[in-house]
Protein backbone atom coordinates (compact mmCIF):
# COMPACT_ATOMS: atom_id res chain seq x y z
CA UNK A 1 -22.94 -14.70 8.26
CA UNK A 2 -19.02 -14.78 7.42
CA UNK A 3 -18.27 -16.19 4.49
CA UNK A 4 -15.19 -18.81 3.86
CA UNK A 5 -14.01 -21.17 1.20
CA UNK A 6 -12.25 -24.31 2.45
CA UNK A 7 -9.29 -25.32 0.62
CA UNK A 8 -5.87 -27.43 1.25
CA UNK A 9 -4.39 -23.77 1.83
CA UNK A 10 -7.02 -23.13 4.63
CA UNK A 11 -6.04 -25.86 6.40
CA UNK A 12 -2.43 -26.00 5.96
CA UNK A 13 -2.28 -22.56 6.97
CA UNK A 14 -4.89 -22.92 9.24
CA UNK A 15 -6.64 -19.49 7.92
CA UNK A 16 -10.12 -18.91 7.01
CA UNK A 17 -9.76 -17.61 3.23
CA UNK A 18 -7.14 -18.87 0.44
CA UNK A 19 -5.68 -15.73 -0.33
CA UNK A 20 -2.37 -14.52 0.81
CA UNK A 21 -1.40 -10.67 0.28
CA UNK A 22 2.15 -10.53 -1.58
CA UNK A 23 4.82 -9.21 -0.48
CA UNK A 24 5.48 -5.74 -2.49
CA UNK A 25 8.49 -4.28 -2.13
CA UNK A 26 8.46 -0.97 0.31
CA UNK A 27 4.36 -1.18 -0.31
CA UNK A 28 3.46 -4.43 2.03
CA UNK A 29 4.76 -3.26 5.14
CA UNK A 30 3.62 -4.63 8.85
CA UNK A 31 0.12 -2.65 9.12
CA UNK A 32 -0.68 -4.32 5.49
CA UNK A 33 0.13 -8.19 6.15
CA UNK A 34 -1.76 -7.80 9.51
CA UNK A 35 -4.73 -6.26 8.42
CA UNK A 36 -5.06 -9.34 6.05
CA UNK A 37 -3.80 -11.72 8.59
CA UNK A 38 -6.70 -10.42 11.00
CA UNK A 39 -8.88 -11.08 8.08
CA UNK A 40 -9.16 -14.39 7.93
CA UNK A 41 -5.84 -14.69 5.31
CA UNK A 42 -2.19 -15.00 5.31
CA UNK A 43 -0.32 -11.61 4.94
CA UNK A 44 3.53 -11.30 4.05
CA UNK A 45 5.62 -8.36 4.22
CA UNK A 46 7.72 -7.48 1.53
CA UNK A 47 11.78 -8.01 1.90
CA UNK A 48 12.52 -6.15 -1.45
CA UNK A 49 16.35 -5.76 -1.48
CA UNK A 50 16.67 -5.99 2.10
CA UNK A 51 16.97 -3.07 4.46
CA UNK A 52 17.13 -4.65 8.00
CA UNK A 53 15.69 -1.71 9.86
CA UNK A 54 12.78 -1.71 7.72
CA UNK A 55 12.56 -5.39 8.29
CA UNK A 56 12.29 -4.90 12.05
CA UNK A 57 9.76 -1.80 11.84
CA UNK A 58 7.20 -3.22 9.75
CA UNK A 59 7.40 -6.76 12.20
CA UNK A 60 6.63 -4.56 14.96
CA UNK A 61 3.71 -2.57 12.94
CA UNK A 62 2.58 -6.37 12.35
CA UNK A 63 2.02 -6.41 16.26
CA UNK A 64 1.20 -9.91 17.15
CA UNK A 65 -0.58 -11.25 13.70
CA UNK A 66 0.74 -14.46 12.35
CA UNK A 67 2.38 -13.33 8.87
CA UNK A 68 5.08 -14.13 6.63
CA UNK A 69 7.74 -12.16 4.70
CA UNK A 70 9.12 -12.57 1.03
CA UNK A 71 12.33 -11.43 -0.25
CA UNK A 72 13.75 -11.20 -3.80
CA UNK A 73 15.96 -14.02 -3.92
CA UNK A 74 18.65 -12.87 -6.02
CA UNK A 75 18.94 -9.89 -4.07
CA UNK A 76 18.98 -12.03 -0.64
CA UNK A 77 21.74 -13.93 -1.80
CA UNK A 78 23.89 -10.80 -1.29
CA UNK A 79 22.38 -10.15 2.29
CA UNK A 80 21.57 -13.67 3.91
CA UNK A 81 21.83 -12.17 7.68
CA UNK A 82 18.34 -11.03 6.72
CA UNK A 83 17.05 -14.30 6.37
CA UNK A 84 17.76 -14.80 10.11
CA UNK A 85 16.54 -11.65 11.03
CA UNK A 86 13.25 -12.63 9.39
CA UNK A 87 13.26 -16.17 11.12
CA UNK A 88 14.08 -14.43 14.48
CA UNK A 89 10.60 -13.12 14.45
CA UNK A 90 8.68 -16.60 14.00
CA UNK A 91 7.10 -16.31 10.48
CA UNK A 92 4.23 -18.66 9.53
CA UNK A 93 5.77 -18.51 5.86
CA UNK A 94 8.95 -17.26 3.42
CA UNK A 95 8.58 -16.40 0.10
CA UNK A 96 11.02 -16.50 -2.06
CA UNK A 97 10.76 -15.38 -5.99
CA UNK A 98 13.24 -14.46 -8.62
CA UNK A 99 16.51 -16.42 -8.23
CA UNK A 100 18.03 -19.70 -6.53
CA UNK A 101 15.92 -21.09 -3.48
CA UNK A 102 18.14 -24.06 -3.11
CA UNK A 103 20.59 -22.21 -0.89
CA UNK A 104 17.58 -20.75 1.36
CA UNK A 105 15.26 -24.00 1.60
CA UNK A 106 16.69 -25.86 4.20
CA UNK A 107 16.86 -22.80 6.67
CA UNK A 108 13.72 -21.99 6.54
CA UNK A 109 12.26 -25.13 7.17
CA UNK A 110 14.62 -25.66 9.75
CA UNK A 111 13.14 -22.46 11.52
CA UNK A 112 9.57 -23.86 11.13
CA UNK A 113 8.47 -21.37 8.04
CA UNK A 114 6.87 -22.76 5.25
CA UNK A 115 8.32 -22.36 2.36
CA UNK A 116 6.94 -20.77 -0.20
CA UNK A 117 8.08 -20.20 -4.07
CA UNK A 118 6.73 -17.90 -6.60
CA UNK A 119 7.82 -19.12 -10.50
CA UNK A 120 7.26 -17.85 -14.08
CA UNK A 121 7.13 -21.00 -15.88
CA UNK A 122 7.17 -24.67 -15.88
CA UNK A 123 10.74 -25.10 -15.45
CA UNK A 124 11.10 -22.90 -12.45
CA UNK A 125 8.00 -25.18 -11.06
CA UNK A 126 9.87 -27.91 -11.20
CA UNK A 127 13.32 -26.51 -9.64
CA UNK A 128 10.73 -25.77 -6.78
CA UNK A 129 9.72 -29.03 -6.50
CA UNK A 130 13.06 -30.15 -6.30
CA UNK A 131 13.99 -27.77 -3.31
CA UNK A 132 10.74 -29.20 -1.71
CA UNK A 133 8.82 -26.17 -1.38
CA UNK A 134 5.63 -26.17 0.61
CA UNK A 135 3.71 -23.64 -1.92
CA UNK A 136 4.12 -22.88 -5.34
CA UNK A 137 2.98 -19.72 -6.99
CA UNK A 138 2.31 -19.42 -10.51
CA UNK A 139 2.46 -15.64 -11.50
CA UNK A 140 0.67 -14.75 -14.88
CA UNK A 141 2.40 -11.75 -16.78
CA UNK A 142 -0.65 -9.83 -15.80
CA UNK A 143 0.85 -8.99 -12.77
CA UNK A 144 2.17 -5.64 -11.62
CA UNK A 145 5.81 -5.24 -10.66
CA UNK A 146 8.82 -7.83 -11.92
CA UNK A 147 7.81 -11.06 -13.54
CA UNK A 148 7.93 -12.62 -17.23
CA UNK A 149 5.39 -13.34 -20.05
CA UNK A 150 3.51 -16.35 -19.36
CA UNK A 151 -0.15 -15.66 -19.00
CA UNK A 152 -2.16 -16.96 -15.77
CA UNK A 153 -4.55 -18.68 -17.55
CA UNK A 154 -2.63 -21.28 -19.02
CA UNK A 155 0.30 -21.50 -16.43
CA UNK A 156 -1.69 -22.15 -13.65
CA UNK A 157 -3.26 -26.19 -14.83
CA UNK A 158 0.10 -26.31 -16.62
CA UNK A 159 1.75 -26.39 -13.08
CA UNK A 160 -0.95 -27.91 -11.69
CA UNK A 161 -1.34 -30.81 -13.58
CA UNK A 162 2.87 -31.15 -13.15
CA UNK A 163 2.34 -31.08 -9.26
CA UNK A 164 -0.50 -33.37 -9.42
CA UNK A 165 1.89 -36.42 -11.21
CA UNK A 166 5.19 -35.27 -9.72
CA UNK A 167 4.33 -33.64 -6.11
CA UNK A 168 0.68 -33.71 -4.99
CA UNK A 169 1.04 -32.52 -1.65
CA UNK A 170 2.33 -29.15 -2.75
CA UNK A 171 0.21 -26.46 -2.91
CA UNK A 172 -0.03 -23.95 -5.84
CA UNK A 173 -1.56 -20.27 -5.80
CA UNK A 174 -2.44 -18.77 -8.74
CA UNK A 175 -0.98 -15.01 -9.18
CA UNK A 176 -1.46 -12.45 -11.57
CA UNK A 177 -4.17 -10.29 -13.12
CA UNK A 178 -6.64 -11.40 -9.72
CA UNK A 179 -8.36 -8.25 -8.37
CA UNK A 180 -11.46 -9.38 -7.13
CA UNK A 181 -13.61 -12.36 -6.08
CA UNK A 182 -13.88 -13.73 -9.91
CA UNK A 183 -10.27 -14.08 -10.25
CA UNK A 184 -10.15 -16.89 -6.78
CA UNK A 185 -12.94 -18.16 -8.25
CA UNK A 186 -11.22 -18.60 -11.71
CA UNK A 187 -8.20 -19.30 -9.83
CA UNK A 188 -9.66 -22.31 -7.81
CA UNK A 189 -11.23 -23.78 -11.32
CA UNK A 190 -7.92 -23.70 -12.66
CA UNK A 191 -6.90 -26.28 -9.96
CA UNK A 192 -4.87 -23.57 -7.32
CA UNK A 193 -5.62 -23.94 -3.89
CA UNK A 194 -5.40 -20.18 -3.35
CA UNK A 195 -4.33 -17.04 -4.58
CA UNK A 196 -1.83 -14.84 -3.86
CA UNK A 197 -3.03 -10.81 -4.67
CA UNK A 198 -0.57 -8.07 -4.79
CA UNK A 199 -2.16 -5.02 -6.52
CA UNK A 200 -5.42 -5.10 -5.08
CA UNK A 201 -4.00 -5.01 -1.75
CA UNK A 202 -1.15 -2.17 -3.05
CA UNK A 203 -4.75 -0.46 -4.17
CA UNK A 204 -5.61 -0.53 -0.26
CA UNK A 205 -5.10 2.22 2.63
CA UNK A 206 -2.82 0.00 4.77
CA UNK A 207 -0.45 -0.51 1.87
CA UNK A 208 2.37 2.14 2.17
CA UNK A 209 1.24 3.82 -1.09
CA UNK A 210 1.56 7.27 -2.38
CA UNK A 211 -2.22 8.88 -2.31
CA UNK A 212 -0.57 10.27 -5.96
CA UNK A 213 -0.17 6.90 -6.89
CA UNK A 214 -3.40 5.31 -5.87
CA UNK A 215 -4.94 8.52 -7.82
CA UNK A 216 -3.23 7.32 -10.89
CA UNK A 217 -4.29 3.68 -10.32
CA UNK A 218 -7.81 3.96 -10.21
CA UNK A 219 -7.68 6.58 -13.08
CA UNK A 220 -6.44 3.96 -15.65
CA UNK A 221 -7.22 0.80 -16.95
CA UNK A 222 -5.69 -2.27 -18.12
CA UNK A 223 -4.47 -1.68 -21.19
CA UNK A 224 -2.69 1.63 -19.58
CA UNK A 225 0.03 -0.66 -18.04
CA UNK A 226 3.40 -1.79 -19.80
CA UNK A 227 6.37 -4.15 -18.69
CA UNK A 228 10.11 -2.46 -19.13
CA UNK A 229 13.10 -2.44 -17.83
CA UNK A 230 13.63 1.52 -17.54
CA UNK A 231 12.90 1.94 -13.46
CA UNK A 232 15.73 -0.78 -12.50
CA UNK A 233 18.30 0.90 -14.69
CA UNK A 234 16.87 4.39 -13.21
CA UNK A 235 17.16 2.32 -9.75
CA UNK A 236 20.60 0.74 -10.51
CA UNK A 237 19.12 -2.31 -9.84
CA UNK A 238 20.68 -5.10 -12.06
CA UNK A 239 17.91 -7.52 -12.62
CA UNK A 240 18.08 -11.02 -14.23
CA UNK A 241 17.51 -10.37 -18.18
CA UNK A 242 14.67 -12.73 -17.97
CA UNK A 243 12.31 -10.60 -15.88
CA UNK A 244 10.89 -6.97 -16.67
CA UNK A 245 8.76 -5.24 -14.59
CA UNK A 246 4.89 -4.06 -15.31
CA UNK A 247 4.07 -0.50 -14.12
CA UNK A 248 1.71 2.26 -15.77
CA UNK A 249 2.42 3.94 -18.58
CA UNK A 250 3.27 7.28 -17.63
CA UNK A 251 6.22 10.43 -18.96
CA UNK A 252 8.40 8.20 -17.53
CA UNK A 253 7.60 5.18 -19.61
CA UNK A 254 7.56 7.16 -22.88
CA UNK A 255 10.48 9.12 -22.54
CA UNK A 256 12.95 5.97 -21.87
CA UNK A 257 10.82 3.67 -24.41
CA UNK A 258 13.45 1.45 -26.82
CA UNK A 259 16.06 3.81 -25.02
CA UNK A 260 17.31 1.84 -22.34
CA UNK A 261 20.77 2.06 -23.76
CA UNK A 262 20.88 5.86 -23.41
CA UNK A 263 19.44 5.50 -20.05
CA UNK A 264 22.11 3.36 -18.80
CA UNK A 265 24.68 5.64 -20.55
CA UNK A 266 23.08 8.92 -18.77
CA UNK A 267 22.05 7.34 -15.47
CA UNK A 268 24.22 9.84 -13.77
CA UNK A 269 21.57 12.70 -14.59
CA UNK A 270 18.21 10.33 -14.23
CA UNK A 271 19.06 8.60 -11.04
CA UNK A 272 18.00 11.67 -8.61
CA UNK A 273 15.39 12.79 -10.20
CA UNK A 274 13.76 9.67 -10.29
CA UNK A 275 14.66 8.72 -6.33
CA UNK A 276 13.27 12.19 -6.32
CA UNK A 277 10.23 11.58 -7.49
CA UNK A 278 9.32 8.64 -5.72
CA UNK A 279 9.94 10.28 -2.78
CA UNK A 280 7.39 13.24 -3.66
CA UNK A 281 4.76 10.71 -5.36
CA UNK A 282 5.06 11.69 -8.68
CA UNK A 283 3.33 9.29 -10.67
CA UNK A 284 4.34 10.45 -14.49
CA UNK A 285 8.29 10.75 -13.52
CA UNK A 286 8.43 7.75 -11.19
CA UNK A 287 7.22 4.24 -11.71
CA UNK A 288 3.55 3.19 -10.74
CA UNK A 289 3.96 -0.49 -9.28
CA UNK A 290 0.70 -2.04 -10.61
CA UNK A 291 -0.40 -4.48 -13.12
CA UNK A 292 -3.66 -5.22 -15.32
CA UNK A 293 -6.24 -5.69 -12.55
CA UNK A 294 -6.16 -2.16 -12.04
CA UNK A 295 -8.92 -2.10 -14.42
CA UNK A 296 -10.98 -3.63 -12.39
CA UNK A 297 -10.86 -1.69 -9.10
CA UNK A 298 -12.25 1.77 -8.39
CA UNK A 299 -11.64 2.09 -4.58
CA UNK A 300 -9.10 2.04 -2.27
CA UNK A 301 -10.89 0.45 0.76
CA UNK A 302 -9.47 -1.23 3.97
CA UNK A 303 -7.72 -4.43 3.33
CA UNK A 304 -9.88 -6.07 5.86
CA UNK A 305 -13.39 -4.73 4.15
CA UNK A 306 -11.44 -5.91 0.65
CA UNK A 307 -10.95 -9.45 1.88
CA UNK A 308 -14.25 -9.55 2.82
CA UNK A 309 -15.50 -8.57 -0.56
CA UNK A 310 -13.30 -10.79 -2.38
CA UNK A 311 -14.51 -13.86 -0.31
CA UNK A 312 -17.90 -12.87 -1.38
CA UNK A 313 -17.77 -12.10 -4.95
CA UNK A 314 -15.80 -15.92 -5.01
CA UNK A 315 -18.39 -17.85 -3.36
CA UNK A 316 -21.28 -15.67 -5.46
CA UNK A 317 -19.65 -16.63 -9.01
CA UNK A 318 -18.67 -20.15 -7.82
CA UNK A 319 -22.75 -20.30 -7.43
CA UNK A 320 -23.48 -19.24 -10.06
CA UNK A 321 -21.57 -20.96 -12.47
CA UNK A 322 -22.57 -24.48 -10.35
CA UNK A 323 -26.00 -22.86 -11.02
CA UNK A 324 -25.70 -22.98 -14.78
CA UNK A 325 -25.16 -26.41 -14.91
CA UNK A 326 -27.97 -27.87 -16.57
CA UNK A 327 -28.18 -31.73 -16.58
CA UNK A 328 -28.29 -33.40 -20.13
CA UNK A 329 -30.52 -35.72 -21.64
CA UNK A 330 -30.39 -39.36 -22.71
């Protein structure tokens, strides 16, 4: 029998399971956010920095699943035509992370997308609340690519306990660290209504991931992952100061570690080779976009089968720890 957790996400979204794949830049294209559509979740392709012929490939690998779409917003707000390409093509949700929402918020709701906001700390909570958005995500540190420090654990009832006196019809995902049913279990304890899981899905066959890369994933751990700022300045990518991003640690990572001056200076001779090697899928010269739950997964399965697993794992440790309870005497 299929398996489902009921939650103010399942029925706002009207999906069977309250997790929603994020949208990784270049790795959650169409085939990924409909795979976990089809699943019983909510998937959303990832905007990145905008490239509008990617946009309108990966909506037509997405076929006719109901998904959504995230963008950086920092980098949007140099390329707002693709917010309109994006609402062209229906989407059940926008995410937007990293930057201003205010100028996006009313558009999107306008279009009949629910908005959607990931944040990094309590004050970015409550500058979502103020633009009114529909869901809240509170990303953890833990998490692979950009974010900042805060840790999951604790950010997640911070924000929820600020929604629940200031805006309780909001709904708040927990992100960050989650790689497998015990995280949306923990996740739902905290008081999210969801979760929303990018590196296990970026650890899945859909996911338009180098096999080199997954290799390297499921060869490290945890503790094998660092956050820096050396692949934006390799990129050219000029990223708020307040976010850095996690990868593994790799040649890459060591050669440019407390050097990011000199890289900047000799970008000119790095900037190639390291388009280069993403191209070819080398993981030690190019950066490996995944965070601390890659500890905890040793497979790189179809996103489908993974959501299925997930569910199950959940509702098996939400059991259990009801189980445990034991009732106390007089």
């Amino acid at each position: 029998m299929r398996q489902m957790l009921k939650t103010r996400l399942t029925e706002k979204l009207n999906i069977s399971h309250p997790i929603v794949s994020a949208p990784m830049a270049m790795a959650a294209g169409g085939a990924l956010a409909a795979a976990v559509s089809a699943a019983g979740g909510l998937g959303l392709i990832g905007g990145g920095y905008g490239d509008a012929s990617w946009l309108e490939q990966q909506f037509v690998a997405a076929g006719n699943q109901r998904v959504g779409c995230g963008f950086i917003t920092w980098s949007l707000a140099r390329q707002p035509h693709l917010l309109d390409l994006v609402l062209a093509h229906k989407p059940a949700a926008v995410m937007l992370s990293f930057g201003d929402l205010a100028p996006f918020a009313d558009k999107i709701r306008d279009a009949g997308a629910l908005l959607f906001c990931q944040v990094q700390s309590l004050a970015l909570a409550r500058a979502a609340m103020a633009a009114q958005a529909d869901v809240i995500i509170a990303q953890g540190g833990e998490a692979g690519g950009h974010g900042a420090s805060r840790a999951t654990l604790t950010l997640v009832p911070e924000i929820a306990d600020e929604l629940a006196r200031q805006a309780s019809q909001t709904l708040l995902l927990a992100a960050g660290g989650i790689g497998d049913g015990r995280g949306l279990a923990a996740a739902l304890n905290l008081g999210a209504d969801g979760v929303l899981i990018g590196s296990r899905f970026w650890a899945s066959r859909e996911a338009l991931v180098h096999a080199n890369h997954h290799a390297a994933a499921l060869r490290a751990g945890g503790d094998d992952t660092i956050r820096q700022r050396a692949t934006d300045i390799a990129r050219g990518l000029d990223w708020p100061e307040e976010f850095t991003a996690r990868i593994l640690q790799n040649q890459f990572t060591r050669r440019f570690a407390n050097k990011e001056a000199q890289l900047r200076e000799e970008i000119s001779q790095y900037a190639k080779a390291y388009a280069d090697a993403t191209i070819s899928g080398d993981a030690e010269a190019a950066g490996v976009w995944v965070g601390e739950s890659t500890g905890i997964f040793h497979d790189i399965p179809d996103a489908g089968d993974l959501m299925q697993r997930i569910v199950r794992e959940a509702v098996d440790a939400l059991t259990k720890s009801a189980a445990s309870i034991v009732p106390g005497g007089a």
